[in-house]
C-alpha atoms as a PDB file:
ATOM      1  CA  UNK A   1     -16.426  32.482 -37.455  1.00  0.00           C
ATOM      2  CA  UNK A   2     -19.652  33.799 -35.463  1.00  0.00           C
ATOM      3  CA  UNK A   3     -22.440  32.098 -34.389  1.00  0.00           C
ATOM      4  CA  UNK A   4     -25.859  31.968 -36.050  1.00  0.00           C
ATOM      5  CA  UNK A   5     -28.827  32.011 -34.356  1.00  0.00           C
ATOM      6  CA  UNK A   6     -32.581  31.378 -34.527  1.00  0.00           C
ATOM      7  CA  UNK A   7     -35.010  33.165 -32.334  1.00  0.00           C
ATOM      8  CA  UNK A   8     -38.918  31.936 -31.223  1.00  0.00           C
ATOM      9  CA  UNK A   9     -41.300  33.714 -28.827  1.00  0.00           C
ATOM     10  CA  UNK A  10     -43.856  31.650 -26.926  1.00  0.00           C
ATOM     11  CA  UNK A  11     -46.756  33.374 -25.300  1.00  0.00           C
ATOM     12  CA  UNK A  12     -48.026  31.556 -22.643  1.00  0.00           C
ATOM     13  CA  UNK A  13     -51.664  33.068 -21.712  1.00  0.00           C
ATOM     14  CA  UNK A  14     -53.575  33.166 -18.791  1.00  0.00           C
ATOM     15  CA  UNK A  15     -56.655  30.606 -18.397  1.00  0.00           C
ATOM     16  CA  UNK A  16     -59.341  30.647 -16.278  1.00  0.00           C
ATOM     17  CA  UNK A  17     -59.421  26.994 -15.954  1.00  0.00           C
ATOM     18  CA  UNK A  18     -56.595  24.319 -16.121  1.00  0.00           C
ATOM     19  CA  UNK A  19     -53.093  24.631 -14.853  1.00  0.00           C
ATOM     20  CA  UNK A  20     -51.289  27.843 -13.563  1.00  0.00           C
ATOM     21  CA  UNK A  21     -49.685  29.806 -15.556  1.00  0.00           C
ATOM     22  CA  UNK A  22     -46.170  29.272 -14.488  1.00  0.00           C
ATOM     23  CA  UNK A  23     -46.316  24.989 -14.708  1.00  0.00           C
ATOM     24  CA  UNK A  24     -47.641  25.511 -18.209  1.00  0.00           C
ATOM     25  CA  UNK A  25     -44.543  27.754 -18.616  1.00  0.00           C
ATOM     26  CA  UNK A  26     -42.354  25.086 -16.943  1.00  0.00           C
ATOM     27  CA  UNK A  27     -44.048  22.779 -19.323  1.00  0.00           C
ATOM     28  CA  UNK A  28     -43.343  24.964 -22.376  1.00  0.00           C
ATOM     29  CA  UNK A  29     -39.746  25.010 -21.693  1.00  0.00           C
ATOM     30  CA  UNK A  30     -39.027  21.570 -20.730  1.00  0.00           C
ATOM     31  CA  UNK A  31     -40.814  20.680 -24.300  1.00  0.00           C
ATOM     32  CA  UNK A  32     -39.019  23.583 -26.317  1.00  0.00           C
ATOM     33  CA  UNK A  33     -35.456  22.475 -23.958  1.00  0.00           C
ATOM     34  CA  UNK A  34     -35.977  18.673 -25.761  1.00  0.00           C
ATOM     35  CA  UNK A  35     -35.776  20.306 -29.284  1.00  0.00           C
ATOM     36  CA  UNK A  36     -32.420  21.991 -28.417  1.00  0.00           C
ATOM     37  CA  UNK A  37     -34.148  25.913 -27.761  1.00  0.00           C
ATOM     38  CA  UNK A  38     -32.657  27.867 -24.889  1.00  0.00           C
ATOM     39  CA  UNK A  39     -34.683  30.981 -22.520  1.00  0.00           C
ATOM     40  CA  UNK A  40     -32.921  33.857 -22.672  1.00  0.00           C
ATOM     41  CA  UNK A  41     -35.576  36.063 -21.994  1.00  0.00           C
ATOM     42  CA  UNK A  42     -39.343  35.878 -19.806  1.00  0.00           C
ATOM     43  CA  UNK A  43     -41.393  38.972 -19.551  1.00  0.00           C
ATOM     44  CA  UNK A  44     -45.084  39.298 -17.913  1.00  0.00           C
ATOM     45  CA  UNK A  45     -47.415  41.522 -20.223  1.00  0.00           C
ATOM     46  CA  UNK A  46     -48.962  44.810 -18.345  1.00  0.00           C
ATOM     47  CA  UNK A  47     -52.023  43.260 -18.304  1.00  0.00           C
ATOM     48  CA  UNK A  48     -50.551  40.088 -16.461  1.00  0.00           C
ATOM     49  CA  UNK A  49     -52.539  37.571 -18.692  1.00  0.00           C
ATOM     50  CA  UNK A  50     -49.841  36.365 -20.907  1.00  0.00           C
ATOM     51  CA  UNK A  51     -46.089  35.908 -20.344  1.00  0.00           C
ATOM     52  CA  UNK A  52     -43.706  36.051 -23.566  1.00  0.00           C
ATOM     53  CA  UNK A  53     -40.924  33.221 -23.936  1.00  0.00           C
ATOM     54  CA  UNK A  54     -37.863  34.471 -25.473  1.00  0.00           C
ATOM     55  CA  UNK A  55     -35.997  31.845 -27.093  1.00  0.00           C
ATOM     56  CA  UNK A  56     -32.607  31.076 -29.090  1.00  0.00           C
ATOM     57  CA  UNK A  57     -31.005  28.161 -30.842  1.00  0.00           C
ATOM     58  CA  UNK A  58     -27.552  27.904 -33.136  1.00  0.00           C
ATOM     59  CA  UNK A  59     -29.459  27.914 -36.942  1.00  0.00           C
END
């Protein structure tokens, strides 16, 4: 029998203030990692103000 799977994307933008952009990543992960999500996929937008979160989980 095959897996099923559930995807989520997370876009994690840039701010002018606050934390960098790649802790609040880290941060992102570590919270989606507790709820049983795994990365499979991080790309930076052209633009470089946002990076996407590619995520999957068994459904």
């Amino acid at each position: 029998m095959s897996k099923r799977w559930t995807y989520q994307v997370i876009e994690v933008k840039l701010q002018m203030f606050g934390k960098p952009i790649t802790e609040r990543a880290q941060e992102e992960l570590n919270r989606v990692g507790q709820l049983g999500w795994e990365l499979v996929s991080a790309v930076q937008s052209e633009a470089m103000d946002s990076i996407r979160l590619f995520l999957k989980k068994e459904a």
